[in-house]
N, C-alpha and C. Protein backbone atom coordinates (compact mmCIF):
# COMPACT_ATOMS: atom_id res chain seq x y z
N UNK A 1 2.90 -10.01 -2.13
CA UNK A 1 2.89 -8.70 -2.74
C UNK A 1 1.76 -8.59 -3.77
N UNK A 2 1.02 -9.76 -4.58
CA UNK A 2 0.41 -9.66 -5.18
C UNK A 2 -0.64 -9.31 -4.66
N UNK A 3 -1.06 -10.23 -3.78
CA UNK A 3 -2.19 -9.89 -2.97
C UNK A 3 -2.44 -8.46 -2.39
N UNK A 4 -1.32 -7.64 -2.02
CA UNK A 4 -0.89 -6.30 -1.59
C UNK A 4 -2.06 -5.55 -2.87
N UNK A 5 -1.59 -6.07 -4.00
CA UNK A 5 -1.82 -5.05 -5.55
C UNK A 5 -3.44 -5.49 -5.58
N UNK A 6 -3.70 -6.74 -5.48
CA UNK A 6 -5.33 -7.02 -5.74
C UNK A 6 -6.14 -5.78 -4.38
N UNK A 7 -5.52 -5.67 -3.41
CA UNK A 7 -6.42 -4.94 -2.24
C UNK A 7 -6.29 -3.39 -2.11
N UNK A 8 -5.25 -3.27 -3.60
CA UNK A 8 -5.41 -1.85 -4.04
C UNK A 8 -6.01 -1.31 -5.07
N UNK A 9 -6.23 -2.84 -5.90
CA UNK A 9 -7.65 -2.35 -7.01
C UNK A 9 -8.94 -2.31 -6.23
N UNK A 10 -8.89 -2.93 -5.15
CA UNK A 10 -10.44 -2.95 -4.89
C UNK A 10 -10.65 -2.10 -3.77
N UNK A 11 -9.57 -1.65 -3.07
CA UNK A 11 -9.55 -0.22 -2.44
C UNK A 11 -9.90 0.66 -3.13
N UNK A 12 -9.32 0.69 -4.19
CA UNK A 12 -9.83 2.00 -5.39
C UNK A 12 -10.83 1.82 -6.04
N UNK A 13 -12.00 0.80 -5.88
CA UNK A 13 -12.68 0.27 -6.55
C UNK A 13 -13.44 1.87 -7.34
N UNK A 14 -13.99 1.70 -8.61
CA UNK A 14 -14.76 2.70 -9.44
C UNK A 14 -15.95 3.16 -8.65
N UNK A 15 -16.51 2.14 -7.75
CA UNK A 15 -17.59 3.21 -7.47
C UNK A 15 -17.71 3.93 -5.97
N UNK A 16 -15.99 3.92 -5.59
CA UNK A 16 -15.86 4.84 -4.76
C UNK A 16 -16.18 6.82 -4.76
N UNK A 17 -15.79 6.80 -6.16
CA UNK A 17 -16.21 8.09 -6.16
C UNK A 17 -17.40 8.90 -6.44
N UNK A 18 -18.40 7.39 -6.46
CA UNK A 18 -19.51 8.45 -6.39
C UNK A 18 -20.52 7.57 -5.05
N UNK A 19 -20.07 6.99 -4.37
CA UNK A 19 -20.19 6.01 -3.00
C UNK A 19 -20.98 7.07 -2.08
N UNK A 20 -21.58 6.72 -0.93
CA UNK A 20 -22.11 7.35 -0.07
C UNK A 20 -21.02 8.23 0.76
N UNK A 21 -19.77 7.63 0.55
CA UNK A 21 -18.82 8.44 1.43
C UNK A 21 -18.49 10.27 0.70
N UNK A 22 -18.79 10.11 -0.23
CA UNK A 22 -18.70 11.00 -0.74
C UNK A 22 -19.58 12.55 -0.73
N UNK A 23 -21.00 11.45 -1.08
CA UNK A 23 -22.43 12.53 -0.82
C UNK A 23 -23.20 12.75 0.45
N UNK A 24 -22.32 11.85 1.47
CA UNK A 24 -22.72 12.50 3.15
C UNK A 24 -21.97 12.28 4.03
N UNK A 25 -20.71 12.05 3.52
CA UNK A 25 -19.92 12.28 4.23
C UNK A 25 -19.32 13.72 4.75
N UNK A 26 -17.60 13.64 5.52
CA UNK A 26 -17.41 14.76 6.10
C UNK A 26 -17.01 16.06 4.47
N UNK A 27 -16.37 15.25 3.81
CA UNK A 27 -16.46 16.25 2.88
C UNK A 27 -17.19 16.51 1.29
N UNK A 28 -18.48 16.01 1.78
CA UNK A 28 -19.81 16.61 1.16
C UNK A 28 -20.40 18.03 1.16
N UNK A 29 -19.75 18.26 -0.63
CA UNK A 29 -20.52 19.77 -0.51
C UNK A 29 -19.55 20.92 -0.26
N UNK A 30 -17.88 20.44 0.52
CA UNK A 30 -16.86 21.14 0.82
C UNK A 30 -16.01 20.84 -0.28
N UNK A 31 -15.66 21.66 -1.60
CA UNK A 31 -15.00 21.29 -2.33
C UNK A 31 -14.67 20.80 -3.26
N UNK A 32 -15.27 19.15 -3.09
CA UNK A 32 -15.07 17.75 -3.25
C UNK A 32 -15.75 17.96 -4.73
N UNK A 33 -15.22 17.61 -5.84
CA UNK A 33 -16.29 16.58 -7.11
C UNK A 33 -15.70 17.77 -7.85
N UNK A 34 -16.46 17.53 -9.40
CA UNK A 34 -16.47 18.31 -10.30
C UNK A 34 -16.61 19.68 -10.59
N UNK A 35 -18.01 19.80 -9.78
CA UNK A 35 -18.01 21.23 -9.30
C UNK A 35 -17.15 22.59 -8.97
N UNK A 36 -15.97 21.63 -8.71
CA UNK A 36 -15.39 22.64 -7.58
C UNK A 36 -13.99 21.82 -8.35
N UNK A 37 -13.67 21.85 -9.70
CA UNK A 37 -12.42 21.52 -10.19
C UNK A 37 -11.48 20.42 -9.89
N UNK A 38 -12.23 19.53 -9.31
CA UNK A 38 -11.64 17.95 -8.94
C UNK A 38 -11.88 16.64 -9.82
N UNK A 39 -10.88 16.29 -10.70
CA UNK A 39 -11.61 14.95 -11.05
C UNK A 39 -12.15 14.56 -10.39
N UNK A 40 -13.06 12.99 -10.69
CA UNK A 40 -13.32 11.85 -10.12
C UNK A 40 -11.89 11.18 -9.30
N UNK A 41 -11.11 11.21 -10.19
CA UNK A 41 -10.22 10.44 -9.57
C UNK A 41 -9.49 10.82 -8.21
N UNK A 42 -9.50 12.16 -8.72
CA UNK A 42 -8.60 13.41 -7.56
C UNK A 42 -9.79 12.96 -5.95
N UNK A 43 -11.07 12.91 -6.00
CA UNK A 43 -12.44 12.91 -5.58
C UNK A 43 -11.67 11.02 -4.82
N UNK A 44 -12.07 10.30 -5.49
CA UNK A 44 -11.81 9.09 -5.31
C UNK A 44 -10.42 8.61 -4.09
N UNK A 45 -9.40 9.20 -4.46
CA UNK A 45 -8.53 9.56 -4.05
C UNK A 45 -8.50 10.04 -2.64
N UNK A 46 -9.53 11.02 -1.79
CA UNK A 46 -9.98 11.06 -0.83
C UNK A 46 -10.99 10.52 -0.31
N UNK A 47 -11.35 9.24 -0.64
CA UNK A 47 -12.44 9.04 0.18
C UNK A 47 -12.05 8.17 1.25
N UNK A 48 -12.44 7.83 1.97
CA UNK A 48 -12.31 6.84 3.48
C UNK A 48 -12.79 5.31 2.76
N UNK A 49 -11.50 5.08 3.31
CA UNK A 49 -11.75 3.19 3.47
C UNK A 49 -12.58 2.78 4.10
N UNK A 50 -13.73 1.82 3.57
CA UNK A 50 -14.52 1.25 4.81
C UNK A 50 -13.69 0.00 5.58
N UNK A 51 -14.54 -0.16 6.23
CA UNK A 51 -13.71 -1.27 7.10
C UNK A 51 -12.88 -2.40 7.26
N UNK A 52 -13.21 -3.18 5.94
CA UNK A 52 -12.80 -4.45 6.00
C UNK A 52 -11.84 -3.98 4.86
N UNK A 53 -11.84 -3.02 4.36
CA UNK A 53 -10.57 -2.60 3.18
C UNK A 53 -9.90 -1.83 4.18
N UNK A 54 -9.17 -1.02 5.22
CA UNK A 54 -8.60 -0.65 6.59
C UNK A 54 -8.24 -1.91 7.41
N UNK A 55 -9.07 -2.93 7.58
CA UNK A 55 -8.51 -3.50 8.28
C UNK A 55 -7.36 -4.56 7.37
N UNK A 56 -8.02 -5.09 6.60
CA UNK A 56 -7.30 -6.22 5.63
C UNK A 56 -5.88 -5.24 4.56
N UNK A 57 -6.04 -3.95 4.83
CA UNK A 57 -4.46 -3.29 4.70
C UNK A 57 -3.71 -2.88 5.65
N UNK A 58 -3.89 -3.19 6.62
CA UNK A 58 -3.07 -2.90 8.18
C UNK A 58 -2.33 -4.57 7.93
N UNK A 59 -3.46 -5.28 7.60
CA UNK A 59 -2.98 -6.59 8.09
C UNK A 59 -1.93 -7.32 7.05
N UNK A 60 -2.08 -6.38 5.80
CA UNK A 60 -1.12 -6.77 4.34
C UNK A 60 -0.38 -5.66 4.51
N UNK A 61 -0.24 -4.84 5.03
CA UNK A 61 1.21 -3.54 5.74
C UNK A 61 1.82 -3.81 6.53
N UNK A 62 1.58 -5.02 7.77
CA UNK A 62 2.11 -5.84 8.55
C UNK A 62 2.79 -6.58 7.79
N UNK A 63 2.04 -7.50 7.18
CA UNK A 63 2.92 -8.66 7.01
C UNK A 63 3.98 -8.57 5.89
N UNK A 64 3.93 -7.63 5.26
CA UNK A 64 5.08 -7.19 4.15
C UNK A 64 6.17 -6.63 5.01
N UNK A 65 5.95 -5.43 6.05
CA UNK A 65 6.76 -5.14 6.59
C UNK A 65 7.53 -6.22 7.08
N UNK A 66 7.44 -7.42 8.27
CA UNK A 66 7.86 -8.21 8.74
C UNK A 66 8.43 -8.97 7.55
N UNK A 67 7.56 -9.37 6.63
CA UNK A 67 8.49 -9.87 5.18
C UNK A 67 9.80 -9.09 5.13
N UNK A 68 9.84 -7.70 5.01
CA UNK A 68 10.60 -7.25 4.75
C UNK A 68 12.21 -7.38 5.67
N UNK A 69 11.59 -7.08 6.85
CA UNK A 69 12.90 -7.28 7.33
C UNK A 69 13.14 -9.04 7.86
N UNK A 70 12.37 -9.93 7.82
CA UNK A 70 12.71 -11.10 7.57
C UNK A 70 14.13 -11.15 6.25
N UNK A 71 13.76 -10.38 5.13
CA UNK A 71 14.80 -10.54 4.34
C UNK A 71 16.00 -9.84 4.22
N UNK A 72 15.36 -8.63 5.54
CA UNK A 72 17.14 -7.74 5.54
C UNK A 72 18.01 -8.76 6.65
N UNK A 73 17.49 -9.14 7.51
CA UNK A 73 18.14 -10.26 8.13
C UNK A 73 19.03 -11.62 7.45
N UNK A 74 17.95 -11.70 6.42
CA UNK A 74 18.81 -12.68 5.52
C UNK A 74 20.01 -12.44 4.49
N UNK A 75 20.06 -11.12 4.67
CA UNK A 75 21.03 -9.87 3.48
C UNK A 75 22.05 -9.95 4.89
N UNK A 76 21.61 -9.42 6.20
CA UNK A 76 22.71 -9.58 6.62
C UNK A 76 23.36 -10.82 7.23
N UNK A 77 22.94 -12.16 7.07
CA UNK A 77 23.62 -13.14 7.56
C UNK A 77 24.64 -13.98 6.22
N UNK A 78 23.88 -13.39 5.17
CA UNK A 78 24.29 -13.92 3.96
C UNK A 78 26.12 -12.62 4.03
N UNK A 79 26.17 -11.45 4.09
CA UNK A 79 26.53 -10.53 4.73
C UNK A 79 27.67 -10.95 5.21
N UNK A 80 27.43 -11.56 6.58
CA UNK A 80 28.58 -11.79 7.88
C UNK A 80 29.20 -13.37 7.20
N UNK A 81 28.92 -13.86 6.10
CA UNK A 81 29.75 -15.21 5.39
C UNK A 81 30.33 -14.35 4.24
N UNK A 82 30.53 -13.45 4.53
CA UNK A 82 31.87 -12.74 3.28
C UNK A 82 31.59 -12.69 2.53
N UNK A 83 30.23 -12.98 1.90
CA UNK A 83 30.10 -13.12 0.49
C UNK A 83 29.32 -11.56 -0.07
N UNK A 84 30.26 -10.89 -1.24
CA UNK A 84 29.17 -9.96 -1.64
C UNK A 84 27.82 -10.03 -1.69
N UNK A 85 27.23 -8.82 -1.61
CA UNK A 85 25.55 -8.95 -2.01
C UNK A 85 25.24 -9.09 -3.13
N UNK A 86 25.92 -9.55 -4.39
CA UNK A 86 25.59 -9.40 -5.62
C UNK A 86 26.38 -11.38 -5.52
N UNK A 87 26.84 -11.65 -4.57
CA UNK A 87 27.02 -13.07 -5.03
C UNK A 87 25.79 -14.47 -4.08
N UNK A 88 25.25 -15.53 -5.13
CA UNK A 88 24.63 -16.59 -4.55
C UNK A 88 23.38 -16.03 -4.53
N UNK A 89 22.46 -15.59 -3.75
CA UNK A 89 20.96 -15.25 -3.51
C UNK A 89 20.99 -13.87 -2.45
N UNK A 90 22.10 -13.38 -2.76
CA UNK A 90 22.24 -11.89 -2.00
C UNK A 90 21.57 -11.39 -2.64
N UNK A 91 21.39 -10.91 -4.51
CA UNK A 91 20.74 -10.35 -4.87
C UNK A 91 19.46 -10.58 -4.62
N UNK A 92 18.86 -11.96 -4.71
CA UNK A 92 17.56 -11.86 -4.53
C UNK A 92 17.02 -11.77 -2.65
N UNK A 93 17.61 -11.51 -2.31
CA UNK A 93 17.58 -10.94 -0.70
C UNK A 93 17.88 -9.42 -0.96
N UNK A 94 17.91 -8.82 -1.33
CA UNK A 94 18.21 -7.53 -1.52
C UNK A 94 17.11 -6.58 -2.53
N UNK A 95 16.38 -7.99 -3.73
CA UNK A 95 15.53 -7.37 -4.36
C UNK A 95 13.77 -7.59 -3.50
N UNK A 96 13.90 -8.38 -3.13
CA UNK A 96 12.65 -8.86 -2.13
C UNK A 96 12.78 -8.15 -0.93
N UNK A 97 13.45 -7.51 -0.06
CA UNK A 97 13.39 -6.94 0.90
C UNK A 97 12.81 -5.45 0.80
N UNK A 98 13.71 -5.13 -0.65
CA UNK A 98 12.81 -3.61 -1.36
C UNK A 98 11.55 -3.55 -1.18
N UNK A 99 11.04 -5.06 -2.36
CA UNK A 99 10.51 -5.29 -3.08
C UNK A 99 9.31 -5.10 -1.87
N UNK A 100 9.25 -5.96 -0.95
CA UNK A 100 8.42 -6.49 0.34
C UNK A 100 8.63 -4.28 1.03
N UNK A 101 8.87 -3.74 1.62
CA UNK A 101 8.98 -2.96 2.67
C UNK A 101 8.63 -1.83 1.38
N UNK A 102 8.58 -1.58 -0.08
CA UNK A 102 8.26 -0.59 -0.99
C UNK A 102 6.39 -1.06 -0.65
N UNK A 103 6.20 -2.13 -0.96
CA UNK A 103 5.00 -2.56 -0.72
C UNK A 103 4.03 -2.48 0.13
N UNK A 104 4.92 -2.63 1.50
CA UNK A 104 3.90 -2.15 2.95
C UNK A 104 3.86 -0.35 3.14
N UNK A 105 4.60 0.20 2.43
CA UNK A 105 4.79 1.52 1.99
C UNK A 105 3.96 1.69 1.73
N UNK A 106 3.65 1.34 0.41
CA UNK A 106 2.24 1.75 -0.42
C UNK A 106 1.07 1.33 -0.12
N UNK A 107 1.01 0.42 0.47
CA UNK A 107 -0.01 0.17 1.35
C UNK A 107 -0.58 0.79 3.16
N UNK A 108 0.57 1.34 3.45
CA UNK A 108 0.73 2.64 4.81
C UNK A 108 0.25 3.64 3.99
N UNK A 109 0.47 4.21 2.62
CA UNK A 109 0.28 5.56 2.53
C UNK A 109 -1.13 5.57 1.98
N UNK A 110 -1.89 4.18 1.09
CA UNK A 110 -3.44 4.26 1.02
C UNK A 110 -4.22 4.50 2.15
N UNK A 111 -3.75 3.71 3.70
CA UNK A 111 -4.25 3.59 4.59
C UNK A 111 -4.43 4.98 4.90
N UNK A 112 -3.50 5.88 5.08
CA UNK A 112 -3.19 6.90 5.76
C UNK A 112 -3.42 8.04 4.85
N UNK A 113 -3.55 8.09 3.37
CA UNK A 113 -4.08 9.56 2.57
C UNK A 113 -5.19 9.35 2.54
C-alpha cells in the first residue's frame, strides 16, 4: 500500500501541470489553466498519465485488489471457526482487506479520472 501512495505522488508529480500534455494536448486552449478559472491543481488533475505511470498503476490496482480479497478469504475462514471478527487476527483481516481494496480504489479512480 505504501508503494500504492509513492506512485501517487509521482503520478501527481508538480510539473504535470504545466507538462506538454497540457500545452498540446487534447485539451489545449479548451478551457484548461488559469485563464479560464481553473487552478493548477484543478488543471493537473486532468492531465493524462504517461505510460509507465498507467501501466505501473494497473499493475499496483491489481495487486491490491487480489491483496484484498486474499484477505476477505481469510475473514471468511477465520469466520467458518466460530470465532467473532473482532476475536484473534479477525480484526486485522478485516482492517487490511479495507485497507488493501480502499487502495486499488484509489488507484482505479487516478487511472480512470
Amino acid at each position: 500500500m505504501m508503494l500504492a501512495m509513492v506512485w501517487a505522488v509521482a503520478a501527481m508529480a508538480p510539473g504535470v501541470a504545466s507538462g506538454p500534455a497540457l500545452s498540446s494536448g487534447p485539451g489545449a486552449g479548451h478551457g484548461l489553466g488559469p485563464e479560464h478559472g481553473h487552478s493548477a491543481a484543478h488543471v493537473a488533475a486532468h492531465a493524462e498519465l504517461g505510460g509507465w505511470a498507467a501501466v505501473s498503476g494497473a499493475v499496483l490496482a491489481v495487486a491490491l485488489a487480489v491483496g484484498g480479497v486474499c484477505f476477505v478469504v481469510g475473514l471468511v475462514r477465520h469466520l467458518r471457526r466460530q470465532e467473532p471478527a473482532r476475536a484473534g487476527h479477525g480484526v486485522d483481516l478485516v482492517a487490511s482487506a479495507a485497507m488493501s481494496l480502499g487502495t486499488a480504489g484509489m488507484c482505479w479512480l487516478m487511472l480512470v479520472g
